[in-house]
C-alpha atoms as a PDB file:
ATOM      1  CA  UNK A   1     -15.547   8.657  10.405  1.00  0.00           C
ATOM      2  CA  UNK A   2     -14.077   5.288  11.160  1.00  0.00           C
ATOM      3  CA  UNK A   3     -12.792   2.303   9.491  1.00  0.00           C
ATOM      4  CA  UNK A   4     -15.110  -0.465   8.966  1.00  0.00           C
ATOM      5  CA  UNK A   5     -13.926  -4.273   7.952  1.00  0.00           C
ATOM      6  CA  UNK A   6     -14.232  -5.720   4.699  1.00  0.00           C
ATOM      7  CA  UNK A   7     -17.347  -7.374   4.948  1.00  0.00           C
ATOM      8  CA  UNK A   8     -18.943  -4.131   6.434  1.00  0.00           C
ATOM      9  CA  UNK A   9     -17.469  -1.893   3.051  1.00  0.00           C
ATOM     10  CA  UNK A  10     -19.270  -4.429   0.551  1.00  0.00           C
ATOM     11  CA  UNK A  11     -22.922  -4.308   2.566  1.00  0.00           C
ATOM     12  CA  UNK A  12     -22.384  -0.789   3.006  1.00  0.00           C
ATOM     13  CA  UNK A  13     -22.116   0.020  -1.448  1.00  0.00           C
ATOM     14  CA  UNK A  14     -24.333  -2.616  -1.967  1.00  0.00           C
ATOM     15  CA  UNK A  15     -26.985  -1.943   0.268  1.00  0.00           C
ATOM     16  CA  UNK A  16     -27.194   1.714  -1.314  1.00  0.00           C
ATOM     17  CA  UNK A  17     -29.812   2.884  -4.175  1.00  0.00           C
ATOM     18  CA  UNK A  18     -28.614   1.587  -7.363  1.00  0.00           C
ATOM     19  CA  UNK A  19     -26.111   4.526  -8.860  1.00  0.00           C
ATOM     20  CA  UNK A  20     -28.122   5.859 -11.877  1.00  0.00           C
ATOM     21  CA  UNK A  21     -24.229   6.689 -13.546  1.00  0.00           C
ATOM     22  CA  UNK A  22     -24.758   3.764 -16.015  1.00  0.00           C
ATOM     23  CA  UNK A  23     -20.386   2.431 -16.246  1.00  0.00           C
ATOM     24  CA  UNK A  24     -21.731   1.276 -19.748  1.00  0.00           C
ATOM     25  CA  UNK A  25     -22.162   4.819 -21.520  1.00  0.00           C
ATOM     26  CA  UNK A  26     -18.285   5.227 -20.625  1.00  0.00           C
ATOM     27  CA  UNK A  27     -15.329   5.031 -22.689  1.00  0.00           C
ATOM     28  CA  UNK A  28     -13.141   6.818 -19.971  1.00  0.00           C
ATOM     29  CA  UNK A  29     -12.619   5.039 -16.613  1.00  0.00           C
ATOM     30  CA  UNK A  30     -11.720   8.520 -15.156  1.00  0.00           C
ATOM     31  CA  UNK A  31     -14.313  10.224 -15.999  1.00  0.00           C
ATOM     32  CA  UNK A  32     -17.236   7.446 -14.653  1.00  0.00           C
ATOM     33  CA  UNK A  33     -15.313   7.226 -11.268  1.00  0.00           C
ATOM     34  CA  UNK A  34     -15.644  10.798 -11.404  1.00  0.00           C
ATOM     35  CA  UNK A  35     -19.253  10.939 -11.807  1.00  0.00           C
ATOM     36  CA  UNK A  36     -20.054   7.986  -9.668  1.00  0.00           C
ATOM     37  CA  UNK A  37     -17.728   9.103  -6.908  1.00  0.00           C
ATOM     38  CA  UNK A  38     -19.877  12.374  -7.104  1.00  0.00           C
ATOM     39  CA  UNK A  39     -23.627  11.060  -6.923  1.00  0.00           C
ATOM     40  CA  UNK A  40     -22.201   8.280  -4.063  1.00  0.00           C
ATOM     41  CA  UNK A  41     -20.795  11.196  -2.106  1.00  0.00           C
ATOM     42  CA  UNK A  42     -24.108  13.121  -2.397  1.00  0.00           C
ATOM     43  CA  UNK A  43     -26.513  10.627  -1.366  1.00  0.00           C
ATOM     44  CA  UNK A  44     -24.127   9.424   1.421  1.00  0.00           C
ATOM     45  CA  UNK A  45     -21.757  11.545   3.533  1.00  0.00           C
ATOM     46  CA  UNK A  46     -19.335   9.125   4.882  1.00  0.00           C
ATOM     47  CA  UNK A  47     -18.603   8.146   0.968  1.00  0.00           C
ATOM     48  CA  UNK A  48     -15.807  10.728   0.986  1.00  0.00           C
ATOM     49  CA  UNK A  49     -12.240  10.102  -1.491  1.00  0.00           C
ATOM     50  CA  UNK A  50     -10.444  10.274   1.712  1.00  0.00           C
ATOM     51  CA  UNK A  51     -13.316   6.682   2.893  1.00  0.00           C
ATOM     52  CA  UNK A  52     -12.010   5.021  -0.321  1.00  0.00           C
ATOM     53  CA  UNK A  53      -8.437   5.281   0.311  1.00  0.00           C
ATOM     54  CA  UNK A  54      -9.085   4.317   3.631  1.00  0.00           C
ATOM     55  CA  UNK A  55     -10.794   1.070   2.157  1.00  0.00           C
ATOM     56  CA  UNK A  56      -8.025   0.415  -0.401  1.00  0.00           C
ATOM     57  CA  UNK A  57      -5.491   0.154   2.415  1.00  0.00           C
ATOM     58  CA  UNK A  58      -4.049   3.290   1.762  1.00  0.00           C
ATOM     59  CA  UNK A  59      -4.754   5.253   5.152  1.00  0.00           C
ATOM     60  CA  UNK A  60      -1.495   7.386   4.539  1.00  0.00           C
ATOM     61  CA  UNK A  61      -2.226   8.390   0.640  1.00  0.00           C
ATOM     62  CA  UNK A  62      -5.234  10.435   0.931  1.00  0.00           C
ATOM     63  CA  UNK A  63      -4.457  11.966  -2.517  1.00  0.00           C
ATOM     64  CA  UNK A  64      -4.502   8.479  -4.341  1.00  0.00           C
ATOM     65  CA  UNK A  65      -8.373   8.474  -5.333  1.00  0.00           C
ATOM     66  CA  UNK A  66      -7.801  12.357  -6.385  1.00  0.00           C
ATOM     67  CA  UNK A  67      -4.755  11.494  -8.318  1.00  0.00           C
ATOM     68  CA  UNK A  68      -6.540   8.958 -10.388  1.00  0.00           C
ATOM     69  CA  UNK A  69      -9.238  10.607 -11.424  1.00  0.00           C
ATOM     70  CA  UNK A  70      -6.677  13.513 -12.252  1.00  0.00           C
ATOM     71  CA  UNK A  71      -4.703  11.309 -14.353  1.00  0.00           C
ATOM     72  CA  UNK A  72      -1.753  12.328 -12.040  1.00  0.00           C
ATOM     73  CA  UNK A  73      -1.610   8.439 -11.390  1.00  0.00           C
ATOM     74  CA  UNK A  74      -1.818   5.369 -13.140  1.00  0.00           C
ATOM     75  CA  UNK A  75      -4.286   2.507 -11.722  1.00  0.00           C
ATOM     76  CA  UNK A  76      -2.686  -1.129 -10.827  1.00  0.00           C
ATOM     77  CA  UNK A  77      -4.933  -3.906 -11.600  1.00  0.00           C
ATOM     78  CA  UNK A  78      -4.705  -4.937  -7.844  1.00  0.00           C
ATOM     79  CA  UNK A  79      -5.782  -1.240  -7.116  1.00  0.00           C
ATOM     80  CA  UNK A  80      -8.289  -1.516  -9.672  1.00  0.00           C
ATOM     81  CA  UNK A  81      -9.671  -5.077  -8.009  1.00  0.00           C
ATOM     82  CA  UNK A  82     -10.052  -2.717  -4.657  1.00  0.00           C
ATOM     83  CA  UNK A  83     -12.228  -0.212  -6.355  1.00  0.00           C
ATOM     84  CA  UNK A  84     -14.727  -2.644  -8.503  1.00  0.00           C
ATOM     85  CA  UNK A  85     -16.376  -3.643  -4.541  1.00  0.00           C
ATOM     86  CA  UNK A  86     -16.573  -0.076  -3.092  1.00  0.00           C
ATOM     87  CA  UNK A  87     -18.416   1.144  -5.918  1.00  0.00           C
ATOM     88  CA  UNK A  88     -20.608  -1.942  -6.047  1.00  0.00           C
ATOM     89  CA  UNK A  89     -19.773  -3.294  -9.780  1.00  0.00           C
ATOM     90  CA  UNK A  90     -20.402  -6.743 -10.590  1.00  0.00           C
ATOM     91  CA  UNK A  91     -20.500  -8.997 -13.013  1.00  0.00           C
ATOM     92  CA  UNK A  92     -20.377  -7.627 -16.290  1.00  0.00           C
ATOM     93  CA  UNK A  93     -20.251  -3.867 -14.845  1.00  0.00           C
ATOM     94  CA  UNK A  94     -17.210  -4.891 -13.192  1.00  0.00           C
ATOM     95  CA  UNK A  95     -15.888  -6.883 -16.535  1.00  0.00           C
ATOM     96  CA  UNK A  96     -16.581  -3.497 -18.374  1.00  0.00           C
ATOM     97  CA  UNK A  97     -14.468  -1.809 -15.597  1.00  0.00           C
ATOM     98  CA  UNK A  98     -11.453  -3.870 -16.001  1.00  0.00           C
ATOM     99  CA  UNK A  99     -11.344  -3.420 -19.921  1.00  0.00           C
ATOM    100  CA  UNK A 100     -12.252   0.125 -19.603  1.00  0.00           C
ATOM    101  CA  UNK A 101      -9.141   0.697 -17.683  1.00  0.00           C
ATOM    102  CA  UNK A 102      -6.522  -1.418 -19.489  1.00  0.00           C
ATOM    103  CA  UNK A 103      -8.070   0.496 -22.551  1.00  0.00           C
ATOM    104  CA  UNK A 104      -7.660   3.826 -21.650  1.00  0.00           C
ATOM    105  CA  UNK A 105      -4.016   3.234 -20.102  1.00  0.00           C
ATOM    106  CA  UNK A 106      -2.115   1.212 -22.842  1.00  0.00           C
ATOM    107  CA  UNK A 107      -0.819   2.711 -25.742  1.00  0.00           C
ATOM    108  CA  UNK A 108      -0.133  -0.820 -27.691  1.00  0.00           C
ATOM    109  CA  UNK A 109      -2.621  -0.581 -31.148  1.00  0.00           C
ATOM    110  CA  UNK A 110      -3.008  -3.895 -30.762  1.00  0.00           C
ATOM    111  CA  UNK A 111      -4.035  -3.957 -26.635  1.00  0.00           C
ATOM    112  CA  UNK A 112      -6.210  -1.331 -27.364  1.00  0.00           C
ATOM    113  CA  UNK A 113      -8.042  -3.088 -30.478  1.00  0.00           C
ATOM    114  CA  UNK A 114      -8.685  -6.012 -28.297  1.00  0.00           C
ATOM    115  CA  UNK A 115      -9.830  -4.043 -25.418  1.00  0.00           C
ATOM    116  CA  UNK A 116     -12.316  -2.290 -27.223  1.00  0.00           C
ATOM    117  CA  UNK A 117     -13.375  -5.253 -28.596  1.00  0.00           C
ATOM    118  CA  UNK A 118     -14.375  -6.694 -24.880  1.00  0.00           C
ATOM    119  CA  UNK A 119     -15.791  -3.501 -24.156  1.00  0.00           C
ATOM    120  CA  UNK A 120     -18.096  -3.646 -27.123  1.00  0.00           C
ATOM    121  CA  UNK A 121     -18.582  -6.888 -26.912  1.00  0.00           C
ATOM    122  CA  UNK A 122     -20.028  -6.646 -23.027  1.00  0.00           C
ATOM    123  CA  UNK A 123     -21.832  -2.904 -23.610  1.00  0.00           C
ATOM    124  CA  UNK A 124     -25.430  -3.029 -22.865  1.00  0.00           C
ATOM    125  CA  UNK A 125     -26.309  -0.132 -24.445  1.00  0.00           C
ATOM    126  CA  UNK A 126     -24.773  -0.239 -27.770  1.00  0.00           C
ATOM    127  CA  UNK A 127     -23.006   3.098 -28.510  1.00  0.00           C
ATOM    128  CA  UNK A 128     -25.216   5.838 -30.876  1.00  0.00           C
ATOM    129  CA  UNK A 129     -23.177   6.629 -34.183  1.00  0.00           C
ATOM    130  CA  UNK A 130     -25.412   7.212 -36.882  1.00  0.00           C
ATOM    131  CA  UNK A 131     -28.162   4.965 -36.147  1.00  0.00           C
ATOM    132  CA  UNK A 132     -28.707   2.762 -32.969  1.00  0.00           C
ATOM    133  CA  UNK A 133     -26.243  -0.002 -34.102  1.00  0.00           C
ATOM    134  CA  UNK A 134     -23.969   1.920 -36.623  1.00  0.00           C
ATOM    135  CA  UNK A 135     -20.993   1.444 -34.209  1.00  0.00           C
ATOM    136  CA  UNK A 136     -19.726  -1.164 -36.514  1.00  0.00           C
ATOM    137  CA  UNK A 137     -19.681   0.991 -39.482  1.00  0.00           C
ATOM    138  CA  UNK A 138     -16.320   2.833 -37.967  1.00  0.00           C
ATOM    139  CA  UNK A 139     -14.733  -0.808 -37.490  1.00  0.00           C
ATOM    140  CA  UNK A 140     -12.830  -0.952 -40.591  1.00  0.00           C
ATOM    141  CA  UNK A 141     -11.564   1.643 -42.940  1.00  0.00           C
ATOM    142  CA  UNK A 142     -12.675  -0.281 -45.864  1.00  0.00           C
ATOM    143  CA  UNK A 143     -16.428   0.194 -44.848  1.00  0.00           C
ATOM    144  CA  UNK A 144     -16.664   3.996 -45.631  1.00  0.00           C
ATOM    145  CA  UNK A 145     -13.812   3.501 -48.086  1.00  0.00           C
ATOM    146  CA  UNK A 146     -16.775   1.237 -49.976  1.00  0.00           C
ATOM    147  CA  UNK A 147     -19.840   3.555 -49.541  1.00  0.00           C
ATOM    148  CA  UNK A 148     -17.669   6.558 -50.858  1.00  0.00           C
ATOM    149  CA  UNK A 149     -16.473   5.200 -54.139  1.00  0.00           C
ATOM    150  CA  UNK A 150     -19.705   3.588 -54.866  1.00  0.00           C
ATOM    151  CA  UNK A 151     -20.495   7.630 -55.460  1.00  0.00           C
ATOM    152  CA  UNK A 152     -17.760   7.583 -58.378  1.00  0.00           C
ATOM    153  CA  UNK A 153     -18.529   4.093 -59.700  1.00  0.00           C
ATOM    154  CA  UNK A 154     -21.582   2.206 -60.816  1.00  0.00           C
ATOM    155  CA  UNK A 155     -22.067  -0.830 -59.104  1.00  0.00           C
ATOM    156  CA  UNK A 156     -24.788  -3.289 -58.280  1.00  0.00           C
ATOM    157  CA  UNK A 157     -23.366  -6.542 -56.369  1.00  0.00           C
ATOM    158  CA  UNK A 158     -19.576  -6.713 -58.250  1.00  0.00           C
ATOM    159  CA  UNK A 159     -17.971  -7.239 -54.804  1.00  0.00           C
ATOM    160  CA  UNK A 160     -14.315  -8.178 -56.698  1.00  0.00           C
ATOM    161  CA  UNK A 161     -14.606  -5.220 -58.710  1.00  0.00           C
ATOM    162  CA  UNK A 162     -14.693  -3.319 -55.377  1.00  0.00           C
ATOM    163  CA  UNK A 163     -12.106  -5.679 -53.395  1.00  0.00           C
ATOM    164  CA  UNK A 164      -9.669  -4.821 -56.395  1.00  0.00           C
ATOM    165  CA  UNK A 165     -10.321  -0.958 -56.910  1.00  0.00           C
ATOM    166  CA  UNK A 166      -9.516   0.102 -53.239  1.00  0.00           C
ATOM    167  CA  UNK A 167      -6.454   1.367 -52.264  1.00  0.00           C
ATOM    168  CA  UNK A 168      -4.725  -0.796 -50.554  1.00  0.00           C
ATOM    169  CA  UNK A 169      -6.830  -3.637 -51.680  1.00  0.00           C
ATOM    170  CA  UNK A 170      -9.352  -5.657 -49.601  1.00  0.00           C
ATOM    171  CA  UNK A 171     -10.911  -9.039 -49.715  1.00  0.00           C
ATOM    172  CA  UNK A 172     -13.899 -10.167 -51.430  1.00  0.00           C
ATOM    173  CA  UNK A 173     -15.826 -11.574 -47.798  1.00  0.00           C
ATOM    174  CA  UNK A 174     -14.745  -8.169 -46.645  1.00  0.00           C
ATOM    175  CA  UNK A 175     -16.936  -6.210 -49.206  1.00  0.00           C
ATOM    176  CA  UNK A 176     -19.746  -8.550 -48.871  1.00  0.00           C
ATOM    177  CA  UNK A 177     -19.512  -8.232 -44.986  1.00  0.00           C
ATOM    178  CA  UNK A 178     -19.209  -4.280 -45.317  1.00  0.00           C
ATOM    179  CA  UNK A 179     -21.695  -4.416 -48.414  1.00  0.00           C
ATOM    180  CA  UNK A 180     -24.202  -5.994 -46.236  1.00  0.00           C
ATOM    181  CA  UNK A 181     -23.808  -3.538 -43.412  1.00  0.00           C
ATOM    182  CA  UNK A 182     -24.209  -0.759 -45.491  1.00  0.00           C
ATOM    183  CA  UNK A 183     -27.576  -1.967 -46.836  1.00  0.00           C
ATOM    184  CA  UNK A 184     -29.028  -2.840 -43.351  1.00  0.00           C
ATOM    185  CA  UNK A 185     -28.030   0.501 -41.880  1.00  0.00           C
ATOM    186  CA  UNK A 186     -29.344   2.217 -45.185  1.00  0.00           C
ATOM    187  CA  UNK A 187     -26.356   4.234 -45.461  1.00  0.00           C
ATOM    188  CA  UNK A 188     -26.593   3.040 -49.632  1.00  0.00           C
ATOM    189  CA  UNK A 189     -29.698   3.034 -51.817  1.00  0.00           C
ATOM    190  CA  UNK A 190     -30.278   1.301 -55.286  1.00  0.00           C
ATOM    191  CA  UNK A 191     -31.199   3.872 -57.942  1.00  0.00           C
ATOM    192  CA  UNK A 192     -33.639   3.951 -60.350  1.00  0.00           C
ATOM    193  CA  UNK A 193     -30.921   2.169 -62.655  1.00  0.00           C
ATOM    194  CA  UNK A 194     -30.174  -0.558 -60.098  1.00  0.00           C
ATOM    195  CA  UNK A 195     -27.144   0.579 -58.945  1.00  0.00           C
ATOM    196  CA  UNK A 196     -26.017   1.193 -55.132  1.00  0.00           C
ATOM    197  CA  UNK A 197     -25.073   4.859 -54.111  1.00  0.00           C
ATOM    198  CA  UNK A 198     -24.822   6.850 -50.746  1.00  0.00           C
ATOM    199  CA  UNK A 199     -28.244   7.701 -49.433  1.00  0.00           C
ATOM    200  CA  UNK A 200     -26.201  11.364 -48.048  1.00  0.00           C
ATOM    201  CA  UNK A 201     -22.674  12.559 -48.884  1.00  0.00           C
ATOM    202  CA  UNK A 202     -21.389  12.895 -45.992  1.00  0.00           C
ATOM    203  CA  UNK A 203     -22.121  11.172 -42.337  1.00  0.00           C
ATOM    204  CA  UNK A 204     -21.783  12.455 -38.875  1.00  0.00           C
ATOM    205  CA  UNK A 205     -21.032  11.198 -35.544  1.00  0.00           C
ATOM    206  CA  UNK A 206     -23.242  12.249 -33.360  1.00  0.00           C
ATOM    207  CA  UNK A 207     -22.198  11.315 -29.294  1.00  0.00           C
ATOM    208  CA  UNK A 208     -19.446  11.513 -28.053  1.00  0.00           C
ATOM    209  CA  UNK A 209     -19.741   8.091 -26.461  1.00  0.00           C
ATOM    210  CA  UNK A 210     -18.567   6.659 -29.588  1.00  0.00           C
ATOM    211  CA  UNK A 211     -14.801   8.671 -28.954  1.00  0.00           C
ATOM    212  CA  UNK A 212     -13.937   5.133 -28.746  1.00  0.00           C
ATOM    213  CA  UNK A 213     -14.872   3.618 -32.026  1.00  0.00           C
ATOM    214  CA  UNK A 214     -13.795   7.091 -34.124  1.00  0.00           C
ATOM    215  CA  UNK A 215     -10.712   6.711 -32.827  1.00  0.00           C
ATOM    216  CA  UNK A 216      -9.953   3.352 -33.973  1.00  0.00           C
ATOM    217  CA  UNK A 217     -11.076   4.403 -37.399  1.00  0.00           C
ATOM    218  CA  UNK A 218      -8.919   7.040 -37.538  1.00  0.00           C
ATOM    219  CA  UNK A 219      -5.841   4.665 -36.575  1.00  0.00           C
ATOM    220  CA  UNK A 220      -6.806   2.481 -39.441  1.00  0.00           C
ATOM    221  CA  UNK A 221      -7.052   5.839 -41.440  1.00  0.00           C
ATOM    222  CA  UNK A 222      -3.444   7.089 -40.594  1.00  0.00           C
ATOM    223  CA  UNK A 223      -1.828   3.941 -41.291  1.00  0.00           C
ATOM    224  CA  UNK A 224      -3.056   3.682 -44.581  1.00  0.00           C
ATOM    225  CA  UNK A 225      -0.934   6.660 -45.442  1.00  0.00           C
ATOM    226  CA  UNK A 226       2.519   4.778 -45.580  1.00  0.00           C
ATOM    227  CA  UNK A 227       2.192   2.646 -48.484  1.00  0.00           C
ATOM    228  CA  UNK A 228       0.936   5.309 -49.654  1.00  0.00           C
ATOM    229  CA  UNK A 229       3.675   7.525 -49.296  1.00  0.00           C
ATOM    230  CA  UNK A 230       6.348   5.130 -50.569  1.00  0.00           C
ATOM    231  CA  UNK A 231       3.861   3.894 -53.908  1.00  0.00           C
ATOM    232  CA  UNK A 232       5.892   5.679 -56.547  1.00  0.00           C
ATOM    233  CA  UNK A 233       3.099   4.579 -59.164  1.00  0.00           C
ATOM    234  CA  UNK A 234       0.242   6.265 -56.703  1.00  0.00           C
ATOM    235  CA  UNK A 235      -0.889   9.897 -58.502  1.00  0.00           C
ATOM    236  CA  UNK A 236      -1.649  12.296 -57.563  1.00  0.00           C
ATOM    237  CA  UNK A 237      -0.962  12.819 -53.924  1.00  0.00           C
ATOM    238  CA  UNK A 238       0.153  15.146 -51.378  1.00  0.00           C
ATOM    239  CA  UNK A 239       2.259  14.803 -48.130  1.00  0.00           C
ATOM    240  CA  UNK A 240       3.277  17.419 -45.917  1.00  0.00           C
ATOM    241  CA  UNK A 241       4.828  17.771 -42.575  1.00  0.00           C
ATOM    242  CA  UNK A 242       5.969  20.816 -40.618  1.00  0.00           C
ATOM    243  CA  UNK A 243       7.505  20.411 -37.371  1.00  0.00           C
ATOM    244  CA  UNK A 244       6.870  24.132 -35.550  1.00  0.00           C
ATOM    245  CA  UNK A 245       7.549  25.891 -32.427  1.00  0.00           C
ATOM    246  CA  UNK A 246       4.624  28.426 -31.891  1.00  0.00           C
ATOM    247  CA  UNK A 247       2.940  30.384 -28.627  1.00  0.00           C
ATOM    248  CA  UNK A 248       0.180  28.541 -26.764  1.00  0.00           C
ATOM    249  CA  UNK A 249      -1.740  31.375 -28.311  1.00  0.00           C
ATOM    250  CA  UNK A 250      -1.000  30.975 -32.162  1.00  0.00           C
ATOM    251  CA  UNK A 251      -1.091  26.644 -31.439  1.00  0.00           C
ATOM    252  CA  UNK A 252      -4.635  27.775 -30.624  1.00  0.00           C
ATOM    253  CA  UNK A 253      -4.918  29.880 -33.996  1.00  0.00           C
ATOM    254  CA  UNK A 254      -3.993  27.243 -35.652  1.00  0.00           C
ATOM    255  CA  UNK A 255      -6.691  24.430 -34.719  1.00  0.00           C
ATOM    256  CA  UNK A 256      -8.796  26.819 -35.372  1.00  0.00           C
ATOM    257  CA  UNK A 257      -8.075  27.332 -38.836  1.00  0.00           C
ATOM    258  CA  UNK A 258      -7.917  23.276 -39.409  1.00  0.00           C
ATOM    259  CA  UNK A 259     -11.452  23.672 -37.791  1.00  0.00           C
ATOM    260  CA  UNK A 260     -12.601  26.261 -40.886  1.00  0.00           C
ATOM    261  CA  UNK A 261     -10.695  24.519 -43.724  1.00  0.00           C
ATOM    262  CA  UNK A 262     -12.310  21.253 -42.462  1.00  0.00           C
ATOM    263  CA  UNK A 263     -15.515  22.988 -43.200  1.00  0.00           C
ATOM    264  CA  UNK A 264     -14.885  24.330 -46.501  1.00  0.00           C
ATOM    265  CA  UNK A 265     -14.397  20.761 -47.689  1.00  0.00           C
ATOM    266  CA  UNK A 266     -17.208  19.555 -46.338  1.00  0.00           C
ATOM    267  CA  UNK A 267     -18.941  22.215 -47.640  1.00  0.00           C
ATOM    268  CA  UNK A 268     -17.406  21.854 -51.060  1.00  0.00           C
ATOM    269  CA  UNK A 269     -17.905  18.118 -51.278  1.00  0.00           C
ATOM    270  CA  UNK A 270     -21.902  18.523 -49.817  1.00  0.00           C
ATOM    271  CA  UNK A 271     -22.568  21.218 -52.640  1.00  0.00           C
ATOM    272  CA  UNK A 272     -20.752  19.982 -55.486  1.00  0.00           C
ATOM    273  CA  UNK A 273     -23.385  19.098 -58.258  1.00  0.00           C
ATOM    274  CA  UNK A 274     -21.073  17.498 -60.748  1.00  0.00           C
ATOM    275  CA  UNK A 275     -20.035  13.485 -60.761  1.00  0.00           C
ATOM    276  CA  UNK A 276     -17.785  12.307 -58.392  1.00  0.00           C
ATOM    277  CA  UNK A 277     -14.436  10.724 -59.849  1.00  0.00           C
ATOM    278  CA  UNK A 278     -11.882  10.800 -57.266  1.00  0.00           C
ATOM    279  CA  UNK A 279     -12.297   8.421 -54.449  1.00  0.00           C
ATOM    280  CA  UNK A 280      -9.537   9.995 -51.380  1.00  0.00           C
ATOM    281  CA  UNK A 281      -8.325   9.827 -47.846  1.00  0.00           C
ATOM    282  CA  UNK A 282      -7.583  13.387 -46.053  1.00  0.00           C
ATOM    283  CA  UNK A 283      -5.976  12.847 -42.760  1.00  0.00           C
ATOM    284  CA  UNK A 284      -4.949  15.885 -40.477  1.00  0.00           C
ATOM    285  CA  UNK A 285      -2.626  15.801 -37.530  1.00  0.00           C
ATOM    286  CA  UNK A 286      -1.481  18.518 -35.348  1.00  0.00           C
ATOM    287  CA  UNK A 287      -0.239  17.382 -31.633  1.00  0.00           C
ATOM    288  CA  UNK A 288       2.372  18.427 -29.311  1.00  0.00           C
ATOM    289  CA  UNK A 289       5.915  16.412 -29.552  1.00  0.00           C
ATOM    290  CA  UNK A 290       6.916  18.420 -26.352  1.00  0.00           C
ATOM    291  CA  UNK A 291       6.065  17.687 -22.797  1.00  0.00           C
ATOM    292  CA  UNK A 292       6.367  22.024 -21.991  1.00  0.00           C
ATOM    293  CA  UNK A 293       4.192  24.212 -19.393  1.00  0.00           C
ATOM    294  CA  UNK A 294       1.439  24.556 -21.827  1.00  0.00           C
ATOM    295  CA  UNK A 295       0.991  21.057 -22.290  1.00  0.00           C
ATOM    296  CA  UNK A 296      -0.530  17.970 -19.921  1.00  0.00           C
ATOM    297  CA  UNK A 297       0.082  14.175 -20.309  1.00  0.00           C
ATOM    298  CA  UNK A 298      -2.985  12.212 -18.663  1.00  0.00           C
ATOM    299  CA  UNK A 299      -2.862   8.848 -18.232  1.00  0.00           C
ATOM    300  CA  UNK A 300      -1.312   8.073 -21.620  1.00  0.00           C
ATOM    301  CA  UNK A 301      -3.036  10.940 -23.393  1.00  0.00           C
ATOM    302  CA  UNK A 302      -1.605  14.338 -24.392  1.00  0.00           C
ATOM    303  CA  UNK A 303      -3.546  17.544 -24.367  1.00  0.00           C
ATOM    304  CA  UNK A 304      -2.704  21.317 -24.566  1.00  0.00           C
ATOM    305  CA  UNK A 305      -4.598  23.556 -22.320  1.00  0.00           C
ATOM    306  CA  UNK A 306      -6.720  25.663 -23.275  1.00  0.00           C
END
């Protein structure tokens, strides 16, 4: 296999079948070189990780394509020009690229919120939550915060009433905007009395495309536990932290068990028959604060093995 010029590279990923690996159903830039690297490779021999380094100008790091995808390295944005030609993105593929990559790799909140923003903003194939275009129900907090309490309160369009009963509080335009959405995505029905309510009690993600959006959410989520925390006139609440050492084995144990109590609320919430009249936020963390052998740091991201 030998080097060909610049010009030569570009005809040569251009002039292939269109990839069927759509960049646009990704939210990580690891995984979709990953895949595209793999159906390239397969309908071309000389596409090989060792041909891409080559191409990148890095003829003595063989290992640097690997390493990326690994998560052993992070990707420049001059390295990440280099790739957007070889595997034939343009316009707003390539667009989608760059955001996809500065999103996955900084851990700034606000980077990352306007990141995702971009990448929303140029997706072609809007991301499945609930419904087809339910992606902007996760957006803000306030917009399940809203659908939930109009379970314990009856309510027909008293949008201050709502702004002012939320904890923390939220604007007026912001219950409209999230009052709106809820209608058009018919996550709320009026009742025979006139008043809005959930159509189901509880709602489910169901791709895991939308990793993206849920995690935002949960941000929001998690931050709205310190005010909480230091509201002396908030009752009642609950806040507990625990800072163990256990076994790789028992950490295991233990997600597990989050797992099952997770489900015994929702199970308790779905089959309770009596009126709502607590509107609250649950939020559940358990992550490593150790870099040790059982645990691996990719690309900005922490996981435990399994």
């Amino acid at each position: 296999m030998h080097k060909v010029g610049e010009a030569a590279r570009i005809t040569f990923c251009r002039g292939m079948e269109k990839s069927p690996v759509n960049i646009f159903s990704f939210v990580d830039f690891k995984r979709y070189l990953s895949e595209a690297y793999a159906w390239r490779s397969t309908a071309d021999e000389r596409f090989t990780k060792t041909y891409i380094c080559r191409q990148m100008g890095l003829p003595n790091s063989r290992s640097f394509f690997s390493d990326i995808i690994a998560g052993k390295k992070l990707l420049s944005k001059s390295k990440m020009e280099l790739l957007i030609p070889i595997f034939a993105l343009e316009g707003d593929e390539a667009q989608y690229f760059r955001f996809l990559v500065l999103y996955n790799q900084t851990l700034v909140k606000d980077e990352r919120e306007f990141y995702l923003d971009q990448l929303i903003a140029l997706n072609r194939t809007p991301w499945m939550l609930v419904d087809k275009n339910a992606y902007e129900y996760y957006r803000e907090w306030w917009t399940s915060a809203i659908r939930a309490y109009l379970d314990i309160a009856d309510i027909t369009d008293e949008y201050e009433k709502i702004a002012k009963s939320l904890y923390p509080p939220v604007s007026v335009p912001q219950v409209k905007a999230s009052m709106e959405l809820l209608k058009r995505l018919n996550f709320i029905k009026q009742d025979k009395r006139g008043y809005w309510k959930p159509g189901e009690k509880i709602l489910f993600s169901k791709s895991d495309a939308n990793d993206a959006l849920v995690k935002r959410y949960q941000a929001k989520c998690i931050e709205l536990g310190l005010p909480a925390l230091y509201d002396g006139d908030l009752h009642p609440k609950t806040f507990v932290t625990r800072t163990l050492s256990v076994s790789t084995d028992n950490y295991g144990k233990i997600e597990k068990k989050l797992q099952k109590f997770l489900s015994e609320v929702r199970s308790l919430v779905h089959k309770d028959e009596r009126p709502a009249d607590q509107l609250c936020q649950l939020n559940i963390q358990l992550f490593p604060q150790a870099l040790t052998p059982g645990v691996t740091k990719t690309a900005g991201m922490t996981r435990t093995k399994p």
